[in-house]
Protein backbone atom coordinates (compact mmCIF):
# COMPACT_ATOMS: atom_id res chain seq x y z
CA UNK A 1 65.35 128.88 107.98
CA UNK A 2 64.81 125.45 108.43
CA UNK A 3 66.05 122.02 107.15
CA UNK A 4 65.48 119.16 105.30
CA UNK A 5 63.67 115.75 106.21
CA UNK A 6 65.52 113.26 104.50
CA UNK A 7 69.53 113.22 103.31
CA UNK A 8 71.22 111.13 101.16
CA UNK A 9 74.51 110.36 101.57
CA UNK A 10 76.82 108.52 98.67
CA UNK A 11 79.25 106.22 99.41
CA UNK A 12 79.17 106.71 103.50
CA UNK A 13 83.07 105.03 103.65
CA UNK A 14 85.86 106.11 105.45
CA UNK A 15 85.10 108.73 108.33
CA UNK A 16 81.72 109.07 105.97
CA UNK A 17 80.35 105.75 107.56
CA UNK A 18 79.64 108.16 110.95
CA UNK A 19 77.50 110.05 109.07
CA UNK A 20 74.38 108.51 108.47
CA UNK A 21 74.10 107.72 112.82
CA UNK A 22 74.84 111.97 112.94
CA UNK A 23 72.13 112.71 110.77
CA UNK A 24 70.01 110.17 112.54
CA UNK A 25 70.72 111.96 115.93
CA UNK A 26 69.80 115.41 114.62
CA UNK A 27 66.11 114.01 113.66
CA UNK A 28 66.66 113.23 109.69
CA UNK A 29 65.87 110.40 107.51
CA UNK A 30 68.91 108.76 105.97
CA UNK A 31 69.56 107.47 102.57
CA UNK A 32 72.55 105.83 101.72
CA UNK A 33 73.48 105.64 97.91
CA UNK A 34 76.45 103.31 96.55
CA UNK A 35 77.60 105.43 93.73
CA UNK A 36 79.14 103.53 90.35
CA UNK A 37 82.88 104.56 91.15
CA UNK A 38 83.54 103.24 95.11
CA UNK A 39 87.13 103.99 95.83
CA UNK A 40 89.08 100.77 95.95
CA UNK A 41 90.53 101.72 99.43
CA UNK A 42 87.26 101.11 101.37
CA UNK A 43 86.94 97.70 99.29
CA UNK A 44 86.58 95.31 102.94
CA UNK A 45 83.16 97.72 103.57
CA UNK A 46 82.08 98.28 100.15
CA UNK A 47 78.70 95.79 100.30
CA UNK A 48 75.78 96.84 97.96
CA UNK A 49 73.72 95.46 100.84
CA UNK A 50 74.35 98.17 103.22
CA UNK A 51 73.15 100.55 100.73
CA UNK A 52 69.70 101.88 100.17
CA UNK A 53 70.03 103.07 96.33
CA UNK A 54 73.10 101.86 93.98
CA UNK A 55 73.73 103.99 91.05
CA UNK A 56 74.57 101.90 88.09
CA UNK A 57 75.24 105.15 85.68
CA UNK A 58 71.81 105.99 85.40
CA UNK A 59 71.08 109.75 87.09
CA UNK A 60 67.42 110.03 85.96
CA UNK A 61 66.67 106.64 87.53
CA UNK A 62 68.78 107.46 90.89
CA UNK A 63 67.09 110.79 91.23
CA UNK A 64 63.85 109.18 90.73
CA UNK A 65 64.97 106.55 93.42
CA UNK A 66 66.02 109.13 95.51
CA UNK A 67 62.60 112.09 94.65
CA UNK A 68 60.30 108.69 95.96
CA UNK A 69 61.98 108.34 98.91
CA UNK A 70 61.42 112.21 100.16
CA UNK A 71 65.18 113.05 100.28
CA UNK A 72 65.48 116.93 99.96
CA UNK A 73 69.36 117.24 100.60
CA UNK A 74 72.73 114.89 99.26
CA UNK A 75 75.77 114.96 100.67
CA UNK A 76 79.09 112.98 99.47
CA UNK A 77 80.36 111.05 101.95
CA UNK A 78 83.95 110.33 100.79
CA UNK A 79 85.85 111.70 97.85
CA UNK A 80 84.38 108.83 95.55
CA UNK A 81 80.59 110.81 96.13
CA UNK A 82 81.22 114.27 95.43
CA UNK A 83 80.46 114.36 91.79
CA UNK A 84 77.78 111.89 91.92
CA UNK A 85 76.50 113.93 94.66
CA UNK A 86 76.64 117.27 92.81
CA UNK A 87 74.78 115.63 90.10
CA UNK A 88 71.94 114.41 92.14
CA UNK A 89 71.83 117.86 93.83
CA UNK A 90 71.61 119.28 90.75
CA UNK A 91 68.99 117.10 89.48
CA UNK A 92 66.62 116.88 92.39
CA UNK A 93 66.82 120.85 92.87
CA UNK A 94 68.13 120.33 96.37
CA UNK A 95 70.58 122.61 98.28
CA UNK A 96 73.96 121.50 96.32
CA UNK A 97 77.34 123.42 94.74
CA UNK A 98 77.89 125.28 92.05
CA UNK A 99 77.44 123.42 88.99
CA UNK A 100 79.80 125.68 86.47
CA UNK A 101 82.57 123.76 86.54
CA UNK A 102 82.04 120.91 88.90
CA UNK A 103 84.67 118.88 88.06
CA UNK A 104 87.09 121.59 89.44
CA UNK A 105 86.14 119.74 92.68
CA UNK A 106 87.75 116.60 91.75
CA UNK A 107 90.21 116.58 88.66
CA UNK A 108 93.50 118.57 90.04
CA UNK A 109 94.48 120.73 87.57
CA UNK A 110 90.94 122.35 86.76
CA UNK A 111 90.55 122.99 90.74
CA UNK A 112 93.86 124.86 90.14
CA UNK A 113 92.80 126.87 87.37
CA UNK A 114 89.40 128.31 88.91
CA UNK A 115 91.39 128.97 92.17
CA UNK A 116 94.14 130.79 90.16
CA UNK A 117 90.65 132.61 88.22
CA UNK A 118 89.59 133.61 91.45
CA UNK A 119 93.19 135.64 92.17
CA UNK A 120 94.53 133.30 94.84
CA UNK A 121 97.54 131.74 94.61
CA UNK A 122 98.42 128.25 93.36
CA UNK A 123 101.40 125.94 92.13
CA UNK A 124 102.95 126.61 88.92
CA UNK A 125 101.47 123.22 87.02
CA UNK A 126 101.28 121.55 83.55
CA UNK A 127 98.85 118.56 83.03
CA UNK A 128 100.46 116.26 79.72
CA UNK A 129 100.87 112.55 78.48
CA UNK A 130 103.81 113.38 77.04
CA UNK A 131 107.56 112.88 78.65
CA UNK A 132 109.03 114.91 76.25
CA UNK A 133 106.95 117.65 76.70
CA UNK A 134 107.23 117.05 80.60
CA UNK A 135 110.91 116.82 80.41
CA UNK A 136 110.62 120.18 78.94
CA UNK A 137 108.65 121.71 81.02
CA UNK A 138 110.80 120.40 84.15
CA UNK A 139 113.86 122.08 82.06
CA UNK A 140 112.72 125.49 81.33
CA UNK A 141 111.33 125.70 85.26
CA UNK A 142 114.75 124.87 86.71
CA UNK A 143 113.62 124.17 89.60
CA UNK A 144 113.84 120.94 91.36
CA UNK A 145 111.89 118.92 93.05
CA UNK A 146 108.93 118.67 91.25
CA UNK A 147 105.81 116.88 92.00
CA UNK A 148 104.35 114.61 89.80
CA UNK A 149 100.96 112.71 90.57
CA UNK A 150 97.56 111.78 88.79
CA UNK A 151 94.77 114.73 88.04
CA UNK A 152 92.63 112.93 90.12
CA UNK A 153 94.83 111.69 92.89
CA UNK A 154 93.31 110.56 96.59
CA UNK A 155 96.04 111.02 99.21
CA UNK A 156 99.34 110.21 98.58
CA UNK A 157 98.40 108.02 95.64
CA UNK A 158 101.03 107.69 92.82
CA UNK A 159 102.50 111.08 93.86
CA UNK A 160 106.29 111.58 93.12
CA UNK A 161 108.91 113.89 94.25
CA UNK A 162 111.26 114.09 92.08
CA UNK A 163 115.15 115.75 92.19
CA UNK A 164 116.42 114.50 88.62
CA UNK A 165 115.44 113.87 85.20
CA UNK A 166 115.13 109.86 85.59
CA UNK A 167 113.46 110.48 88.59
CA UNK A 168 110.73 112.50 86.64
CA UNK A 169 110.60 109.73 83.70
CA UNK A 170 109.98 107.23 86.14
CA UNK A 171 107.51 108.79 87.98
CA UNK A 172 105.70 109.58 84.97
CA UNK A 173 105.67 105.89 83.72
CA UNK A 174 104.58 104.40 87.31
CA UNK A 175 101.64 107.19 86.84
CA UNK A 176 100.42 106.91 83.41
CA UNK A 177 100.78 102.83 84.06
CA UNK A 178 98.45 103.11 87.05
CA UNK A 179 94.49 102.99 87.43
CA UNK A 180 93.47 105.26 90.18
CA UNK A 181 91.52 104.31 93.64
CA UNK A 182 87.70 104.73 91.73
CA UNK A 183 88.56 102.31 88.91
CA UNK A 184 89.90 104.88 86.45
CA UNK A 185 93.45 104.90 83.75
CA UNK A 186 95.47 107.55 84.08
CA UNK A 187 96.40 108.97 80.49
CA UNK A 188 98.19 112.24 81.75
CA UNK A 189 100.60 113.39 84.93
CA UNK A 190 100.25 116.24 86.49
CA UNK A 191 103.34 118.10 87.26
CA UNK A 192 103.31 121.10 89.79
CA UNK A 193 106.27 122.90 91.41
CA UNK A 194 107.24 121.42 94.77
CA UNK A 195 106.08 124.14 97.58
CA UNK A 196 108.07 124.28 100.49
CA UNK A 197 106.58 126.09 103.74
CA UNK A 198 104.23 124.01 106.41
CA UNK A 199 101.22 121.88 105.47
CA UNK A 200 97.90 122.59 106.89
CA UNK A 201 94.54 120.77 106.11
CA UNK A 202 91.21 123.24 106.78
CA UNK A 203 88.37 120.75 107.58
CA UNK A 204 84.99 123.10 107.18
CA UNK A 205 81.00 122.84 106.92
CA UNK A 206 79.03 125.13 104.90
CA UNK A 207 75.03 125.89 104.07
CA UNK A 208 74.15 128.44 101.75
CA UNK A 209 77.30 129.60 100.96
CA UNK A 210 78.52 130.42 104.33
CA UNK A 211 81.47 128.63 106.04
CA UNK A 212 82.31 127.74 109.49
CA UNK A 213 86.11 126.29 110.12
CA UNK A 214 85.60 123.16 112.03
CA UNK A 215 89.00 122.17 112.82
CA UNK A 216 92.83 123.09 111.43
CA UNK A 217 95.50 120.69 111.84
CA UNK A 218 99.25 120.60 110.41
CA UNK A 219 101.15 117.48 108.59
CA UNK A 220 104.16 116.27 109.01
CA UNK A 221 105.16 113.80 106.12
CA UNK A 222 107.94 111.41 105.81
CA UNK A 223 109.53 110.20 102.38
CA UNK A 224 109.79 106.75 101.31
CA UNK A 225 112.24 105.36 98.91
CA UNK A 226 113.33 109.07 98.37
CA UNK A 227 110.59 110.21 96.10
CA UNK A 228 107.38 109.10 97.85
CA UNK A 229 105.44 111.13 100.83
CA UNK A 230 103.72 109.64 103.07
CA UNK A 231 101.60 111.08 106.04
CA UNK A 232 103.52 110.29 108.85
CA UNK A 233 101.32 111.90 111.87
CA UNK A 234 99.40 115.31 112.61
CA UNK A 235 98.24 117.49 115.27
CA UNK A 236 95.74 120.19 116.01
CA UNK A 237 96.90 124.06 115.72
CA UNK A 238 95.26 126.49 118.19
CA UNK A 239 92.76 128.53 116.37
CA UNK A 240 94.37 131.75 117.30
CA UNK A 241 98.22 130.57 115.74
CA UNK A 242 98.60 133.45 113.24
CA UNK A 243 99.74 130.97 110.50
CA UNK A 244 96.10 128.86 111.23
CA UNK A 245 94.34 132.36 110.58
CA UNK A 246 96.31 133.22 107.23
CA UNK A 247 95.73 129.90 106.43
CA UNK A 248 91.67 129.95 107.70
CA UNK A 249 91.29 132.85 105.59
CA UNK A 250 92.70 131.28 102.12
CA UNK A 251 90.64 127.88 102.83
CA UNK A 252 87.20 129.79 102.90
CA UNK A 253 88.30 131.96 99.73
CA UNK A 254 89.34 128.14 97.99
CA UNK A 255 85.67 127.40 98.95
CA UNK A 256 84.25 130.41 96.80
CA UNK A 257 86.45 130.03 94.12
CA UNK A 258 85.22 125.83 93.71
CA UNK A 259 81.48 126.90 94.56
CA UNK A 260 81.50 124.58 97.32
CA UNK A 261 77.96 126.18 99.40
CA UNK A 262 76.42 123.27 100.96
CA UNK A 263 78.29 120.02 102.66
CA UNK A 264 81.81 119.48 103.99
CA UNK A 265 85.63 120.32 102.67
CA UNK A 266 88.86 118.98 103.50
CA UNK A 267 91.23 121.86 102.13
CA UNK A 268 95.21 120.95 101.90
CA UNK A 269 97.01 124.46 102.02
CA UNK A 270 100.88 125.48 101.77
CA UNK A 271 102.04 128.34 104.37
CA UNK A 272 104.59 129.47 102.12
CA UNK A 273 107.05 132.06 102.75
CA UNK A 274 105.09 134.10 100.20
CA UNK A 275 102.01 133.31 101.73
CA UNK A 276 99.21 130.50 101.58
CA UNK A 277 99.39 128.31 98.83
CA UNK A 278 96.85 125.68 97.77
CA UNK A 279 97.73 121.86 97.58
CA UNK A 280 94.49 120.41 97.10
CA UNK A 281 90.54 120.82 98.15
CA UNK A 282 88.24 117.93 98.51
CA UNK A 283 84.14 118.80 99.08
CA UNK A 284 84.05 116.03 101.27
CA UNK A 285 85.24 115.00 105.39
CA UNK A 286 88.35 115.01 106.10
CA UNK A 287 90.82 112.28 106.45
CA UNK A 288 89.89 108.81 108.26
CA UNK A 289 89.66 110.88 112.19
CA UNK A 290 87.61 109.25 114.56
CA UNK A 291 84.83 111.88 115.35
CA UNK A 292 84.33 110.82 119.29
CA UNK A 293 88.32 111.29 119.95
CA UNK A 294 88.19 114.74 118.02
CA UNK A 295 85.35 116.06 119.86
CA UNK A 296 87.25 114.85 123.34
CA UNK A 297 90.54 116.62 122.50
CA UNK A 298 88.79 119.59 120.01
CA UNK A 299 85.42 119.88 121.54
CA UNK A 300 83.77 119.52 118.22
CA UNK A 301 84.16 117.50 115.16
CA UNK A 302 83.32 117.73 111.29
CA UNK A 303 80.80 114.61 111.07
CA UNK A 304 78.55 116.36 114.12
CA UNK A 305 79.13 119.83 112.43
CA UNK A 306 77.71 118.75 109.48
CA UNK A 307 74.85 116.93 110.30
CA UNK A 308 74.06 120.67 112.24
CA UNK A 309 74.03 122.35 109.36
CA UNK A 310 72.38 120.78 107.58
CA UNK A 311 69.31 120.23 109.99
CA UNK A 312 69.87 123.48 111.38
CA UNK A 313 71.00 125.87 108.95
CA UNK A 314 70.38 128.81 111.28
CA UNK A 315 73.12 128.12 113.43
CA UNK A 316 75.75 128.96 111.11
CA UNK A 317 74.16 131.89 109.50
CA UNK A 318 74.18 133.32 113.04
CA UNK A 319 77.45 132.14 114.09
CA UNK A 320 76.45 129.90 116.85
CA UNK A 321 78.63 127.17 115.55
CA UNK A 322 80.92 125.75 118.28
CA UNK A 323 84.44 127.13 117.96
CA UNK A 324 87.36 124.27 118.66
CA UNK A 325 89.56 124.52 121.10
CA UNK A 326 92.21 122.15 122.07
CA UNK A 327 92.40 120.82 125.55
CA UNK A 328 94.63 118.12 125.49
CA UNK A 329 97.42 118.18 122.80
CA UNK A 330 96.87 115.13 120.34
CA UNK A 331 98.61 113.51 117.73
CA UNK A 332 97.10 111.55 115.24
CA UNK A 333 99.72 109.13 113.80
CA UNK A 334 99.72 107.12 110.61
CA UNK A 335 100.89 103.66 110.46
CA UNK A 336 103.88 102.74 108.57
CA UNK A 337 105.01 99.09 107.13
CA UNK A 338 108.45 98.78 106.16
CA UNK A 339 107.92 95.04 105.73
CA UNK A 340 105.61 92.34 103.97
CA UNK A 341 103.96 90.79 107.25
CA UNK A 342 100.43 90.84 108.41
CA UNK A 343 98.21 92.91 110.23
CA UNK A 344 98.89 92.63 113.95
CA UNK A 345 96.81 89.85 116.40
CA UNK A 346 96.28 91.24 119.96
CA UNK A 347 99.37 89.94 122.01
CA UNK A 348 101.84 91.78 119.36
CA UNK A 349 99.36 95.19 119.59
CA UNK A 350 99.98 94.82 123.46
CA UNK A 351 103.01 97.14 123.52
CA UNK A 352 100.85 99.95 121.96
CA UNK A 353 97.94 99.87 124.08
CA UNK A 354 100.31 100.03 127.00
CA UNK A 355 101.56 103.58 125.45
CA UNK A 356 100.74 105.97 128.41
CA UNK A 357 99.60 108.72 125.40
CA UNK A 358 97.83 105.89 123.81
CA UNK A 359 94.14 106.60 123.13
CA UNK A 360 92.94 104.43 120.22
CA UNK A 361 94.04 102.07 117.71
CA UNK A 362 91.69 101.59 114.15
CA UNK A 363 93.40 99.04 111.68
CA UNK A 364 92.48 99.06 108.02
CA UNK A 365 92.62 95.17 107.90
CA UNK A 366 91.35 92.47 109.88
CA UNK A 367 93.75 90.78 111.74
CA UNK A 368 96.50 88.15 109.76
CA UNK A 369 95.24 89.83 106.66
CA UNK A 370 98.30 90.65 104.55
CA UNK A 371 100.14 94.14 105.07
CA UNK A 372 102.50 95.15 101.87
CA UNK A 373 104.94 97.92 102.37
CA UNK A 374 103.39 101.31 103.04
CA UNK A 375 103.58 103.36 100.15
CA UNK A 376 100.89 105.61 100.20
CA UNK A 377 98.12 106.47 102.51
CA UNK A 378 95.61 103.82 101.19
CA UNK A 379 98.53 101.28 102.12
CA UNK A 380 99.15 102.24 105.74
CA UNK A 381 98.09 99.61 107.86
CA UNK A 382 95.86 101.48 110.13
CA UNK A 383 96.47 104.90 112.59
CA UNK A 384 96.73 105.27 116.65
CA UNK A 385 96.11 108.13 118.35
CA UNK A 386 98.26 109.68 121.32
CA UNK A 387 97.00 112.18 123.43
CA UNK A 388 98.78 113.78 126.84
CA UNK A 389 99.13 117.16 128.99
CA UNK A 390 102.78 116.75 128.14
CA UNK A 391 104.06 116.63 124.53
CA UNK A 392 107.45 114.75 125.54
CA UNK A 393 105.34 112.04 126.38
CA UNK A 394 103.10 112.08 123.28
CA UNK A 395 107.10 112.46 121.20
CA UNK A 396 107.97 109.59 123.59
CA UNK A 397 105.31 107.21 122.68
CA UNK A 398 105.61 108.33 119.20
CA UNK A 399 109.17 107.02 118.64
CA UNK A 400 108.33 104.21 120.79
CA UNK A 401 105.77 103.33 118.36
CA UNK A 402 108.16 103.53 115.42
CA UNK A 403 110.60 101.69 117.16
CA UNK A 404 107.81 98.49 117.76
CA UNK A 405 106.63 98.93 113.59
CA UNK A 406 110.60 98.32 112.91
CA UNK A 407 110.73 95.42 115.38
CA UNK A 408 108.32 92.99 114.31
CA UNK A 409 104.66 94.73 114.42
CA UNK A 410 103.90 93.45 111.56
CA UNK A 411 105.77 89.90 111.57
CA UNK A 412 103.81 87.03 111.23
CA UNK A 413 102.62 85.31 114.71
CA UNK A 414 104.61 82.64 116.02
CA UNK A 415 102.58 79.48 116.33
CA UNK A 416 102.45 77.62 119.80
CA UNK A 417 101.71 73.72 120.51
CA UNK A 418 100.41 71.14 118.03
CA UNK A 419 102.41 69.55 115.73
């Protein structure tokens, strides 16, 4: 079995922009395509320039673009390229998805219902633009909170959790009000019942229909203003925790059930006391992760994994994938703004660096840009991670960190001499 020369790969943003140098190092040509619908979050790196073909709604004339430069597989980088990137598949007759229903892998509440076809178990939902008919919905359930958030949401983007009626109407006006992170209205909510159990994401790579788990990690989210979660940090689970295997085994059956066969998913699953429960899948990478610190702690990431497969098929099909293993516990910790202030200049990021856990710092802004309050995860102001032998020291640093955002991370610098 072997694999292809060239692969494109649309819109390579987010922990996507490591991609094209992976594929590189594994001996293929790279493409890079800017697809139509960029996600607003990776705005600062969004240049046409960087990118090889730009799709301007055309799929005949970007296949075409794509067929005369010899690319033979396509890959979405970030959540903004997976249809586009199903469609090209499709079109060039290239290893790709299944194209039944392939906007199960992006809108919500279709992913729901094929996972739910497939006999595994989901959140009881309803997708409507009507209040009245939500406010019903939310009345004959009984059960509160709910979650309310767009069809089509990308992290914690305009997602609710709501305890009360007003609560739910105001949610559902802040939603419908909104345009989402890839340039698009919202005209409905969708509301799901709130699962309670322990979050996991599933971060895979699969060719030809097989799968190979690359990494499992578990959240731990904080709420803001009482409705809103927020990531608040992360960490690795051993691959033998019997949760991570109940869990494992539910990700790969998501993957069947959304025909996701060739590329990369990011699956979001509930360990519920009635078992694994899905949140949401993405047929993408996972997350913003720095590869390099991944493989240090992990021994393997998804980026490297990925750009395996797909130049060396083989190796999965004979399950001669790396398995990860964590050496040194790590915690990767989102950034939180309670403030209007600015991103941080060097002498205030001091006291972080100096973290004896610390291991890197990425900031979503350049430095003095403005930083709003965080309120989702495209509004954090960057992550760190922490990494030890002991996890008192990684907690340590942890609250230490909080305690600095609170104190004036993200004031403004003071000025010294001139007038």
């Amino acid at each position: 079995m072997t694999g292809p020369r060239t692969v494109a790969v649309v819109d390579a943003d987010g922990i996507g922009a490591h991609l094209p140098g992976a594929l590189r190092r594994e001996g293929l040509g790279c493409v890079v395509v800017r697809s139509d619908t960029p996600s607003a979050s990776f705005a600062h790196d969004r240049s046409e320039a960087g990118a090889d073909v730009v799709h301007t709604g055309d799929l005949s004339a970007t296949a075409a673009a794509l067929r005369g430069l010899g690319v033979d597989f396509v890959v979405a980088g970030t959540e903004s390229g997976v249809l586009l990137a199903d469609a090209l598949s499709a079109a060039l007759g290239t290893p790709g998805n299944g194209m039944s229903v392939p906007t199960a892998r992006r809108d919500k509440y279709a992913m729901a219902r094929a996972v739910a076809a497939a006999g595994l178990a989901t959140a009881d939902s309803l997708v409507t633009g009507s209040l009245p008919e939500l406010r019903e919905w939310v009345r004959r359930r009984g059960e509160w909170p709910v979650v309310l958030k767009p069809r089509a949401s990308a992290g914690t983007d305009q997602v609710h959790f709501c305890h009360d009626e007003q609560q739910v109407a105001t949610a559902f006006a802040a939603v419908v009000a909104a345009t989402d992170h890839y340039g698009t209205r919202n005209t409905t909510v969708l509301a799901q019942r709130y699962l309670r159990g322990e979050e996991y994401f599933v971060n895979t790579v699969s060719r030809d229909g097989a799968h190979h788990v690359v990494e499992v990690w578990r959240y731990h989210k904080a709420l803001i203003a009482g409705t809103v979660p927020m990531y608040d940090y992360e960490e690795p689970v051993p691959a033998d925790d019997p949760g991570v295997r109940r869990v494992a085994a539910y990700a790969l059956a998501v993957l069947d059930a959304l025909e996701i066969r060739n590329g990369s998913a990011h699956t979001e699953v509930m360990l519920t006391a009635e078992g694994p429960v899905l949140v949401e899948c993405g047929a993408r990478p996972g997350g913003a992760h720095t590869p390099e610190v991944v493989s240090r702690c992990l021994g393997t990431n998804q980026i490297d994994l990925l750009a395996r497969v797909i130049a060396r098929p083989g190796e999965l099909a004979a399950g001669t994938l790396p398995r990860y293993r964590i050496g040194t516990p790590l915690r990767y910790v989102s950034l939180i703004s309670q403030v209007d202030g600015v991103a941080p200049d060097a002498a205030r990021l001091a006291p972080v660096r100096a973290l004896r856990s610390f291991v890197e710092l990425v900031l979503t802004a350049p430095e003095g840009s403005p930083v709003r309050p965080t309120v989702d995860l495209n509004s954090s102001p960057g992550y760190v991670y922490l990494s030890a032998p002991d996890p008192a020291q990684i907690e340590a640093d942890y609250r230490r960190l909080r305690e600095l955002e609170r104190t004036g991370l993200y004031a403004a610098p003071v000025p010294t001499g001139g007038r």
